[in-house]
C-alpha atoms as a PDB file:
ATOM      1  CA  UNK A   1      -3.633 -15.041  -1.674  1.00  0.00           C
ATOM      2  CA  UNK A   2      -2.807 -11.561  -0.649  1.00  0.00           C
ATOM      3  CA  UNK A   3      -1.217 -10.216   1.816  1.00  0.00           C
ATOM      4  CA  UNK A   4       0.593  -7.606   3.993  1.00  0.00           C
ATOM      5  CA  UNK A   5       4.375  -7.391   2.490  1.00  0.00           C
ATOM      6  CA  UNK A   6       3.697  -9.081  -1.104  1.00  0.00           C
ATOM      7  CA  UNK A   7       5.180  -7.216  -3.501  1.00  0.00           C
ATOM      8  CA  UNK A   8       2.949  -6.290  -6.683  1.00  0.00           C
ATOM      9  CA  UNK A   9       2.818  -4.562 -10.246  1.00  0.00           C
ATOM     10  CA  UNK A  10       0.347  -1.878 -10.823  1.00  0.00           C
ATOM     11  CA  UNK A  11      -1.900  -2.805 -14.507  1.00  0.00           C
ATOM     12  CA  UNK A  12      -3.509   0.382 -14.935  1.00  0.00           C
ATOM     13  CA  UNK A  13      -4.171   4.193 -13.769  1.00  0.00           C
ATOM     14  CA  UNK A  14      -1.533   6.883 -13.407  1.00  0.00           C
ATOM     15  CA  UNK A  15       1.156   4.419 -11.741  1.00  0.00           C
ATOM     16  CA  UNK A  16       0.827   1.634 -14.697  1.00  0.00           C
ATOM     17  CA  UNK A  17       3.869  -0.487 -14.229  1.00  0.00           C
ATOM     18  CA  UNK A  18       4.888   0.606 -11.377  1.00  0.00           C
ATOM     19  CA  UNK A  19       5.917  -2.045  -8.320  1.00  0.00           C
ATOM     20  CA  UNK A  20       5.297  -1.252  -5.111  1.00  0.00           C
ATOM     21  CA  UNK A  21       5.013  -3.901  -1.325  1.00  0.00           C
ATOM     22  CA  UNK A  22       1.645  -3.732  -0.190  1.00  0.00           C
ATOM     23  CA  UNK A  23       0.813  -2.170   3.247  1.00  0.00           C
ATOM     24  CA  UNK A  24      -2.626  -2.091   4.131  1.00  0.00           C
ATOM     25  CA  UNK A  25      -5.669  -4.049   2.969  1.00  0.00           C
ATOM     26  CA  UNK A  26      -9.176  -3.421   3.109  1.00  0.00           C
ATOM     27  CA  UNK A  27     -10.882  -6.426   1.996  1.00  0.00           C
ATOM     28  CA  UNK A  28     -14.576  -5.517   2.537  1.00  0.00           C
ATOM     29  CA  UNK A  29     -13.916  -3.455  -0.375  1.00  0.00           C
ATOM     30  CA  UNK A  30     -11.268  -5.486  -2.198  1.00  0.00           C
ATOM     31  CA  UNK A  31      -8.977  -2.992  -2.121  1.00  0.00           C
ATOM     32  CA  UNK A  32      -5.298  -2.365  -1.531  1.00  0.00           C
ATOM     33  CA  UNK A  33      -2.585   0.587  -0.730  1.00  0.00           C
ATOM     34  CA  UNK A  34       0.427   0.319  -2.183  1.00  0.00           C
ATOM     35  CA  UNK A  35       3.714   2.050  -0.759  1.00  0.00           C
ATOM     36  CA  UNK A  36       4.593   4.938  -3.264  1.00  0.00           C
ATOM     37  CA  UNK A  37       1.776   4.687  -5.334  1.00  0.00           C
ATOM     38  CA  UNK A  38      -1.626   6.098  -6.216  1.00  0.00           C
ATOM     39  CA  UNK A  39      -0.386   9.447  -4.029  1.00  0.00           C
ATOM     40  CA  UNK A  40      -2.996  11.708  -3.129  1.00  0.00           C
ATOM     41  CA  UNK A  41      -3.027  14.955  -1.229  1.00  0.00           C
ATOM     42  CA  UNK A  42      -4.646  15.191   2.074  1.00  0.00           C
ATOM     43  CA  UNK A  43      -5.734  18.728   3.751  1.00  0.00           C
ATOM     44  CA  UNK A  44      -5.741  18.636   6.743  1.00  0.00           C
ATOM     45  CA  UNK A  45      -7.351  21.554   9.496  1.00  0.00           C
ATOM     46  CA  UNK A  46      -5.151  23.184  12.487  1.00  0.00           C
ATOM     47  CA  UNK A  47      -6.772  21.900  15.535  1.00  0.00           C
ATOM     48  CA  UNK A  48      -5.305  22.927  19.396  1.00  0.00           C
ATOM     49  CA  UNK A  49      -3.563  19.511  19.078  1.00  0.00           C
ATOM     50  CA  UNK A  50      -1.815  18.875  15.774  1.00  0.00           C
ATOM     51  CA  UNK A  51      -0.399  21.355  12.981  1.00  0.00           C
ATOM     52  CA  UNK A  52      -2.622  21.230   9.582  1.00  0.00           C
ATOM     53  CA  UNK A  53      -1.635  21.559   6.280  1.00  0.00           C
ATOM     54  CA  UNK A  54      -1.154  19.888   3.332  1.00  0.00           C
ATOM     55  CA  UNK A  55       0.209  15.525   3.303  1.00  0.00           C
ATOM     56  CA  UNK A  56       0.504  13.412   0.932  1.00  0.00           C
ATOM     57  CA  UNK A  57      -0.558   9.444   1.640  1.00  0.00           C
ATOM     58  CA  UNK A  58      -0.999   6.866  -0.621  1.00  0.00           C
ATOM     59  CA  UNK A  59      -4.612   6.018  -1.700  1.00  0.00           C
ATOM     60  CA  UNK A  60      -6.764   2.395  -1.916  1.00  0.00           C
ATOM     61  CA  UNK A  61      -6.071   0.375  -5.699  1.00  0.00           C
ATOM     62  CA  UNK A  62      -8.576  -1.870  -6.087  1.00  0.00           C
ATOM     63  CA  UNK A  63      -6.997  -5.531  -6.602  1.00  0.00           C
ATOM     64  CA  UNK A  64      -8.036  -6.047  -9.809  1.00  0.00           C
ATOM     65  CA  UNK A  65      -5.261  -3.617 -10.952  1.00  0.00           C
ATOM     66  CA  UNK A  66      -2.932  -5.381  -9.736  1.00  0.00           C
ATOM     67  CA  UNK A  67      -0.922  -8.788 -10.474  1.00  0.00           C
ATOM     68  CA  UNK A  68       1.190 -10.259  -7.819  1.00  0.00           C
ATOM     69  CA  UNK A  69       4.990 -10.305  -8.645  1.00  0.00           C
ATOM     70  CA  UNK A  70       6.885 -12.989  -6.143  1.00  0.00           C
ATOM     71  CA  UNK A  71       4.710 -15.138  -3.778  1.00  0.00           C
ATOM     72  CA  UNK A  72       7.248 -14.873  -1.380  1.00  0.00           C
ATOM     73  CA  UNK A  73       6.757 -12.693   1.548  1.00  0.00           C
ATOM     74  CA  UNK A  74       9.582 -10.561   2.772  1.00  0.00           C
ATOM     75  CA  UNK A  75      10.444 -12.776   5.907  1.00  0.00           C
ATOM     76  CA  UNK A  76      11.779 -11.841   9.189  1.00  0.00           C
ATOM     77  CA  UNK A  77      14.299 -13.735   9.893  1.00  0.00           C
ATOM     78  CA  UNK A  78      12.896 -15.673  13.358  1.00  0.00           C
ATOM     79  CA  UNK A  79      16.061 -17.137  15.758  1.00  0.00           C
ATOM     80  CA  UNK A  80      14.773 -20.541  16.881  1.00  0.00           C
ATOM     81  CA  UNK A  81      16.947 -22.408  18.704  1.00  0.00           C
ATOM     82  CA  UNK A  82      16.226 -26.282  20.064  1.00  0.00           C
END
C-alpha cells in the first residue's frame, strides 16, 4: 500500500531512476508527488498580500511510474513508557 513517507523509484519521464519519499497523495486520481522530482515552474501574480514571481514545486507522478523501494516507513520514534 502507499503511503505518506514511503520511499520510491521513479520508472519513467524526465526523472527515470531517480528516488525520491513521497509527500502528498491524491488518490482520486492515482497520483503521487514526489520530493525533488517532476519540478515544474509555477508563476505566480503580485497581489496586495504576497510577492509574485516565479517557484518551483514538484508536480503529481501518476503511480504507475513508480515502484516502491523499502516498505518500511520512516518512523518517529514514539516514547512509551508503562
Amino acid at each position: 500500500m502507499i503511503t505518506k513517507g514511503i520511499n520510491v523509484k521513479i520508472l519513467t519521464g524526465k526523472d527515470k531512476n531517480k528516488t525520491g519519499e513521497i509527500i502528498e497523495i491524491d488518490r482520486n486520481n492515482n497520483r503521487v508527488k514526489i520530493k525533488g522530482a517532476n519540478i515544474i515552474k509555477k508563476h505566480v501574480k503580485t497581489t496586495k498580500d504576497k510577492k509574485g514571481g516565479i517557484f518551483e514545486k514538484e508536480n503529481f507522478i501518476h503511480i504507475s511510474n513508480i515502484t516502491i523501494l523499502k516498505n518500511e516507513k520512516k518512523k518517529k520514534e514514539s516514547s512509551k513508557q508503562k
